[in-house]
N, C-alpha and C. Protein backbone atom coordinates (compact mmCIF):
# COMPACT_ATOMS: atom_id res chain seq x y z
N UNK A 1 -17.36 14.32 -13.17
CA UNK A 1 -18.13 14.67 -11.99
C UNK A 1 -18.40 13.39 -11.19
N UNK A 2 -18.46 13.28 -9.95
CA UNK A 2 -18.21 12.03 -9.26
C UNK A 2 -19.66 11.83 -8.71
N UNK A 3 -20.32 10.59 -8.48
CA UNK A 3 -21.51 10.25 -8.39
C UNK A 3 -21.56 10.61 -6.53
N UNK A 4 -22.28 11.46 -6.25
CA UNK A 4 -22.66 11.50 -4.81
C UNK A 4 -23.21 10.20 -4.05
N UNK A 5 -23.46 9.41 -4.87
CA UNK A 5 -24.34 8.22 -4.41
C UNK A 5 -23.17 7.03 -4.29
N UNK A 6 -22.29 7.50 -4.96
CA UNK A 6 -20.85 6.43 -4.80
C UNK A 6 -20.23 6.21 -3.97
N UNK A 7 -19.78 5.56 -3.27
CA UNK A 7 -18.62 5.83 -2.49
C UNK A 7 -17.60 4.18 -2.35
N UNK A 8 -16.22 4.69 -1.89
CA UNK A 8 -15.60 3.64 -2.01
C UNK A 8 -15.08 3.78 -0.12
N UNK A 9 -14.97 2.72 0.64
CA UNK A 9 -14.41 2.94 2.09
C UNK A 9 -13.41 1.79 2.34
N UNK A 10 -12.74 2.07 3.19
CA UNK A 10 -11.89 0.74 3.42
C UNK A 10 -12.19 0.23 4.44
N UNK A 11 -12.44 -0.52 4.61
CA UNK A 11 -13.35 -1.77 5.60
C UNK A 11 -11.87 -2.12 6.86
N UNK A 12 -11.20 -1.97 5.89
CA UNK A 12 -9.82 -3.18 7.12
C UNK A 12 -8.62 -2.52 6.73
N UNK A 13 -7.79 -1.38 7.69
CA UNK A 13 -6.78 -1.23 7.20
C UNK A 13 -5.43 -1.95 7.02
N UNK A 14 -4.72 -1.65 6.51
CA UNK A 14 -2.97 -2.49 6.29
C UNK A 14 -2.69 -2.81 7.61
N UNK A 15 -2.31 -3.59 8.13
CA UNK A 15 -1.64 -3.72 9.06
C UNK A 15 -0.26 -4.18 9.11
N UNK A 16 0.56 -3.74 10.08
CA UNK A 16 2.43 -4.33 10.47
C UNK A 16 2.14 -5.42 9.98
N UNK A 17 3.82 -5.42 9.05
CA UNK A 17 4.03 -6.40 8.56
C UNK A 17 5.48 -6.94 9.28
N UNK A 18 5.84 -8.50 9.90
CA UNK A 18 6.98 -8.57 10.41
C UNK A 18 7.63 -9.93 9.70
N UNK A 19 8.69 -9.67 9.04
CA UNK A 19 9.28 -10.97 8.34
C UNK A 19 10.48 -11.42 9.04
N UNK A 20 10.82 -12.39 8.86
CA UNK A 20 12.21 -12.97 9.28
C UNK A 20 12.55 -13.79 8.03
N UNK A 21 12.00 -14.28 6.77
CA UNK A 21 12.02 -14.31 5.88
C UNK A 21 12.21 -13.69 4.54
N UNK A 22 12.37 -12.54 4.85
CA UNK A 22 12.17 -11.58 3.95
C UNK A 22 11.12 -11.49 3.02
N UNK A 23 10.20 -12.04 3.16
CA UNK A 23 8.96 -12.03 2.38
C UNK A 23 7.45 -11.65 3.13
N UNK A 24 6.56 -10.95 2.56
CA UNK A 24 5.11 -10.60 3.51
C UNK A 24 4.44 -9.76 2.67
N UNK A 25 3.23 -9.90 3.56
CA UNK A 25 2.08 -8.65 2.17
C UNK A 25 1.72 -8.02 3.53
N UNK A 26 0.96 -6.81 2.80
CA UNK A 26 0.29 -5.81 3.42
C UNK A 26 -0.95 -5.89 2.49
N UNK A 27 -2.34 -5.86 3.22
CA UNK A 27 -3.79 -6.00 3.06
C UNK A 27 -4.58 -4.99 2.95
N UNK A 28 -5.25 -4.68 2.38
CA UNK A 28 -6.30 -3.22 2.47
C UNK A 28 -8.05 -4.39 2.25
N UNK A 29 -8.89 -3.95 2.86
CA UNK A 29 -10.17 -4.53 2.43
C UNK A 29 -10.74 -3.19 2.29
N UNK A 30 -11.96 -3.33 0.99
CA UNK A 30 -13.13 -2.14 0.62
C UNK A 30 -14.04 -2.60 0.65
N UNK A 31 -15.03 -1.63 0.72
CA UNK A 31 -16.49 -1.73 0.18
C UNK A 31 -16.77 -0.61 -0.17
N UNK A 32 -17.53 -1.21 -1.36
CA UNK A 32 -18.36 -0.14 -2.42
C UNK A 32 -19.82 0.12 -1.79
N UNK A 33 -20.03 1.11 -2.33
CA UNK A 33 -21.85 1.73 -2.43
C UNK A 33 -21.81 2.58 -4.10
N UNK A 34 -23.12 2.43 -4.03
CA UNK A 34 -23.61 2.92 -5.59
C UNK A 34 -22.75 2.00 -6.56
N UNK A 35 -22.00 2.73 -7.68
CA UNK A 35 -21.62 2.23 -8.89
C UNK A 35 -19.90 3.11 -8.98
N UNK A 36 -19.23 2.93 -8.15
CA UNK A 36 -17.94 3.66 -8.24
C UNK A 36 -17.14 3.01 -9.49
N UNK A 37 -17.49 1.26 -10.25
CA UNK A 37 -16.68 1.69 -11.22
C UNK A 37 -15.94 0.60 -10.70
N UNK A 38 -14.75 0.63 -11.52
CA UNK A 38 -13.06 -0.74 -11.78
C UNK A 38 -12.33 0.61 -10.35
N UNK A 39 -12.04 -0.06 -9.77
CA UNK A 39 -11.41 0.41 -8.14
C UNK A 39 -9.97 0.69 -8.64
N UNK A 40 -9.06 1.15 -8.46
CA UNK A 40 -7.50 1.52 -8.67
C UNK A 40 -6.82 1.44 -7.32
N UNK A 41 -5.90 0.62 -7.40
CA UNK A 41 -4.92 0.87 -6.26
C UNK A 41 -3.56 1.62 -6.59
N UNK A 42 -3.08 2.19 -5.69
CA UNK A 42 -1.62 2.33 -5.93
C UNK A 42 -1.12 2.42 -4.14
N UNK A 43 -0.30 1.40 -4.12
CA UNK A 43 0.41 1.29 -2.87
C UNK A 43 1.55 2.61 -2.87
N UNK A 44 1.64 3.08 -1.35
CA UNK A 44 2.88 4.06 -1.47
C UNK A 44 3.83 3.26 -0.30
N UNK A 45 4.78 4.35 -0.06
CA UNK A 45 5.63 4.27 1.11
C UNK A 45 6.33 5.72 1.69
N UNK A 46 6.65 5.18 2.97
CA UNK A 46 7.29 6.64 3.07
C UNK A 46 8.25 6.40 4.53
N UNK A 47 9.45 7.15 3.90
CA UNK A 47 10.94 6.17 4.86
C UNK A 47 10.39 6.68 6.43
N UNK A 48 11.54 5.54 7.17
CA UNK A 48 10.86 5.31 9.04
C UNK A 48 10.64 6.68 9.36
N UNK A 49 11.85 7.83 9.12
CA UNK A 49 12.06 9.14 10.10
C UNK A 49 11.27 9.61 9.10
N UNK A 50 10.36 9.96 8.42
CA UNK A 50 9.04 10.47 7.48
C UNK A 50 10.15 11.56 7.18
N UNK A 51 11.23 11.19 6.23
CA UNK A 51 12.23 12.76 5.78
C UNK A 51 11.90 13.00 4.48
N UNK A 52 10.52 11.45 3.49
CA UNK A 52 10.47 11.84 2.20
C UNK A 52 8.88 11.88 2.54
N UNK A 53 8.59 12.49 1.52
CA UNK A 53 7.15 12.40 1.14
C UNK A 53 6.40 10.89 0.89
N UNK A 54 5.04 10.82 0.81
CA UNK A 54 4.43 9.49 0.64
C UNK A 54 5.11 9.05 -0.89
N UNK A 55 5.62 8.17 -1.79
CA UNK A 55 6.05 7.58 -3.27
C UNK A 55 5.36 6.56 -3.76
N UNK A 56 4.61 6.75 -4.64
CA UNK A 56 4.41 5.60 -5.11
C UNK A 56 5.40 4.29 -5.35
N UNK A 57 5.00 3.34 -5.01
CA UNK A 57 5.49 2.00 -5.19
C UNK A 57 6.04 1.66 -6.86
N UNK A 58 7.21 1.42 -7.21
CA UNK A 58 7.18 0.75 -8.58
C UNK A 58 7.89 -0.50 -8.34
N UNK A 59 7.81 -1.14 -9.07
CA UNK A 59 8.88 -2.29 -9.28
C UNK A 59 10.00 -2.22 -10.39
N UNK A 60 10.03 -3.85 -10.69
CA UNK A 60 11.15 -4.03 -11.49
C UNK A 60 12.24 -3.65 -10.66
N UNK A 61 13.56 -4.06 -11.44
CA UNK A 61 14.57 -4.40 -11.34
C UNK A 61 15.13 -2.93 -10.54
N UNK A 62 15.79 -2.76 -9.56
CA UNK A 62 15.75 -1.63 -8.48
C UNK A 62 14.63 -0.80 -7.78
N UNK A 63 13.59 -0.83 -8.61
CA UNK A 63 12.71 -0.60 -7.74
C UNK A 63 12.18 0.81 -7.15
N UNK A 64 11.62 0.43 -6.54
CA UNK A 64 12.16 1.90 -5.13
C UNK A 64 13.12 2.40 -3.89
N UNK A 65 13.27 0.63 -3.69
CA UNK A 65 13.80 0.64 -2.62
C UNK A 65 14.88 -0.22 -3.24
N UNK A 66 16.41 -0.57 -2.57
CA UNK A 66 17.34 -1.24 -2.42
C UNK A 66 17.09 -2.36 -1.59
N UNK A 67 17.49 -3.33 -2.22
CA UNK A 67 17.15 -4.57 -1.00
C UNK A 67 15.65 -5.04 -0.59
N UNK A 68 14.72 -4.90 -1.43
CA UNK A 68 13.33 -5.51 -1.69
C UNK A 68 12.51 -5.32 -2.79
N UNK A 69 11.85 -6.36 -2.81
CA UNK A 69 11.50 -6.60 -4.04
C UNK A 69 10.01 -6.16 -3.89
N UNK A 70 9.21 -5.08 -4.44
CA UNK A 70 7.90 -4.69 -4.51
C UNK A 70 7.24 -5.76 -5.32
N UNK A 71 5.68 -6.43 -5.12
CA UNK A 71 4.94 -6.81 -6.45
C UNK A 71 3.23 -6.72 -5.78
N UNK A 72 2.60 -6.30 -7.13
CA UNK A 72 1.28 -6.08 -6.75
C UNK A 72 0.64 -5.20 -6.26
N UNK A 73 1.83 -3.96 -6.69
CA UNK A 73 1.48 -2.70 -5.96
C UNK A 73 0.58 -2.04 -6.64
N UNK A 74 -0.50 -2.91 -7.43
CA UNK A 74 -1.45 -1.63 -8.21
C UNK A 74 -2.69 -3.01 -7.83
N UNK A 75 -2.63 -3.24 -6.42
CA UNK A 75 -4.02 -4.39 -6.22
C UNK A 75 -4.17 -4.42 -4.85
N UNK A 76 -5.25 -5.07 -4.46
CA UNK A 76 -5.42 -4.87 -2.56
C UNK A 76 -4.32 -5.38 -2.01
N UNK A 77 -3.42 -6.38 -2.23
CA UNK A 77 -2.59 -6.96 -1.28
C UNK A 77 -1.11 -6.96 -2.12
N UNK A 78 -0.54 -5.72 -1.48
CA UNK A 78 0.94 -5.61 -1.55
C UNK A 78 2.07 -6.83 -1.35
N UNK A 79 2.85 -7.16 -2.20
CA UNK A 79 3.79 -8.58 -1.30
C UNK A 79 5.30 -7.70 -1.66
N UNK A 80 5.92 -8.07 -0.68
CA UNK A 80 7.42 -8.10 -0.76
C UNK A 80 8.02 -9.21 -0.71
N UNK A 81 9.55 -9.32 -1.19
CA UNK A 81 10.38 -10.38 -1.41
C UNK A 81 11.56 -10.19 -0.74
N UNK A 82 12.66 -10.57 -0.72
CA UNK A 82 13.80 -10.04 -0.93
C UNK A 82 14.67 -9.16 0.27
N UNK A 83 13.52 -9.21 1.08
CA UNK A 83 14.35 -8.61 2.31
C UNK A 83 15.53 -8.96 2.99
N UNK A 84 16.72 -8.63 3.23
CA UNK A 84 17.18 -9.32 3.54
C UNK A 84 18.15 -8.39 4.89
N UNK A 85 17.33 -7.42 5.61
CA UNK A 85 18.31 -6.64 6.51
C UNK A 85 16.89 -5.77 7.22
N UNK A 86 17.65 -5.02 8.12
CA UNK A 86 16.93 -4.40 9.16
C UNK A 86 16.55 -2.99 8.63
N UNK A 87 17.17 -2.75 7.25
CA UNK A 87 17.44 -1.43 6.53
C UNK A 87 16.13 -0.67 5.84
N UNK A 88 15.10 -1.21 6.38
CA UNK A 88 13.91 -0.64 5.86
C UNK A 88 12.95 -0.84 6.74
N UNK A 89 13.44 -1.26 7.77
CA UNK A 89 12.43 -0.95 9.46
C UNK A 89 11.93 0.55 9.75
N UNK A 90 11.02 0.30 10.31
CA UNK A 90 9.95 1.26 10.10
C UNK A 90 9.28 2.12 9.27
N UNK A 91 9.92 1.39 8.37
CA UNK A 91 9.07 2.03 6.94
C UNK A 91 7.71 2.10 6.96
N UNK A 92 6.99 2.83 6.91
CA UNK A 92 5.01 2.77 6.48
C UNK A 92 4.46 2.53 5.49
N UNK A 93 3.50 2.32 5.17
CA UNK A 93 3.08 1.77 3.93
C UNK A 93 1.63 1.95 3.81
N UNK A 94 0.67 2.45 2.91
CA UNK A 94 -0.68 3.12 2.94
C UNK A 94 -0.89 2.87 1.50
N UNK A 95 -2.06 2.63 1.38
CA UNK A 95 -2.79 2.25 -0.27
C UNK A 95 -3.94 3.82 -0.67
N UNK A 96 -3.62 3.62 -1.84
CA UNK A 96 -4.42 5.42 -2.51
C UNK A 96 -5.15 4.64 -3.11
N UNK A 97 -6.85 4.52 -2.96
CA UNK A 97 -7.83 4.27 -4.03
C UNK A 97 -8.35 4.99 -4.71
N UNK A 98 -8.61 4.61 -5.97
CA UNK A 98 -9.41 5.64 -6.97
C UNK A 98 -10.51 4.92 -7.82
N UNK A 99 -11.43 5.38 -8.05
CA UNK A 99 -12.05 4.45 -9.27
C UNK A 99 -12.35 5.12 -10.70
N UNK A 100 -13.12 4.52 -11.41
CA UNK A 100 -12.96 4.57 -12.39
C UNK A 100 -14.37 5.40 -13.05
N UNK A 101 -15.47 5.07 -11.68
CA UNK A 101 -17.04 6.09 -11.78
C UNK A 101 -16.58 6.93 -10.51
N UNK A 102 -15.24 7.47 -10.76
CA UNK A 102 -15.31 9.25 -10.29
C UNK A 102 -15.68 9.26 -8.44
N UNK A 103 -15.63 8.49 -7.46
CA UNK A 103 -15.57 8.60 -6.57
C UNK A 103 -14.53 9.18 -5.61
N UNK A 104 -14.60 10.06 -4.39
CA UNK A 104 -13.76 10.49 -3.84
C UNK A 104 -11.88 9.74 -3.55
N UNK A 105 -11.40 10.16 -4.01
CA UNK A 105 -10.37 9.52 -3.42
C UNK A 105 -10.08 9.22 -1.95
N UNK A 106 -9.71 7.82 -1.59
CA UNK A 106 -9.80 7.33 -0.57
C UNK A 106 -8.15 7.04 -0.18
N UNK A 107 -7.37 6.92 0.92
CA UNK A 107 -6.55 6.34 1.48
C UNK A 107 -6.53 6.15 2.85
N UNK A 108 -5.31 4.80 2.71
CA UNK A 108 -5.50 4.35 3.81
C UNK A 108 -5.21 5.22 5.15
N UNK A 109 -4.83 4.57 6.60
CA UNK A 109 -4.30 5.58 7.64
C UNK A 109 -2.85 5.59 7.56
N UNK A 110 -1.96 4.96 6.58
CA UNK A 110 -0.14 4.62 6.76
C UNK A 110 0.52 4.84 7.79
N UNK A 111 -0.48 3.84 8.57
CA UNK A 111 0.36 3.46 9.87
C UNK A 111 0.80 1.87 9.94
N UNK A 112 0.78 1.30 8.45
CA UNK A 112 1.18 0.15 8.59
C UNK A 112 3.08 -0.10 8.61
N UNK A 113 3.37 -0.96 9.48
CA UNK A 113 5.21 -0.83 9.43
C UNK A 113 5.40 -1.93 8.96
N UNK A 114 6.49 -1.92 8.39
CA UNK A 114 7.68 -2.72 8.13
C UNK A 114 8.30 -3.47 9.31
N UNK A 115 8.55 -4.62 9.42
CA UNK A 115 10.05 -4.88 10.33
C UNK A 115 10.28 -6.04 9.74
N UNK A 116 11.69 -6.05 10.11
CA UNK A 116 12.52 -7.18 9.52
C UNK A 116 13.11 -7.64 10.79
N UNK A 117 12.78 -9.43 10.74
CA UNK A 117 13.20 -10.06 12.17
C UNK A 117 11.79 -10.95 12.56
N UNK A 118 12.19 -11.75 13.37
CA UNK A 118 10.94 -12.69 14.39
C UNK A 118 10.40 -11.81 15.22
């Protein structure tokens, strides 16, 4: 049963991320009220023309995606690696919070993008 007095909000959403490096994070900031507890992240994604559903983020070795490297997808600040093409432009990207004292589930707005390039 989730504490009415809890709540978890996100203060600062993700914002566009643009690499020419192939490397960058995406940011979420919270704030708590009451006692919500150890906070949970799980970063998602969901391809440019929205043809899949939101996915959770995994890593390791292939991943989710081809051609980037996910890490830190279970914490406020998402990083990628490994980019190395235009092939995952406009991708979105949105964080799912949960905690651990039973507060509403929270996510972000996943209007944060991807681009690859200066």
């Amino acid at each position: 049963v989730a504490d009415a007095a809890s709540a978890v909000t996100i203060s600062s959403q993700p914002a566009n991320s643009t690499s020419s490096s192939g490397a960058g994070t995406f940011a979420v900031s919270t704030s708590t009220s009451g006692t919500p507890g150890t906070l949970t992240y799980q970063w998602q994604r969901q391809t440019a023309n929205a043809t899949t559903r939101w996915q959770n983020i995994v890593g390791g070795a292939g991943g989710l995606d081809t051609g980037i490297t996910y890490v830190n997808f279970t914490s406020a600040i998402l990083g990628y690696n490994g980019l190395a093409s235009a092939a995952l432009d406009g991708y979105k990207y949105r964080v799912k919070l949960t905690s651990t004292g039973g507060t509403e589930e929270v996510i972000s707005n996943g209007a944060a993008t991807l681009t690859f390039g200066s």
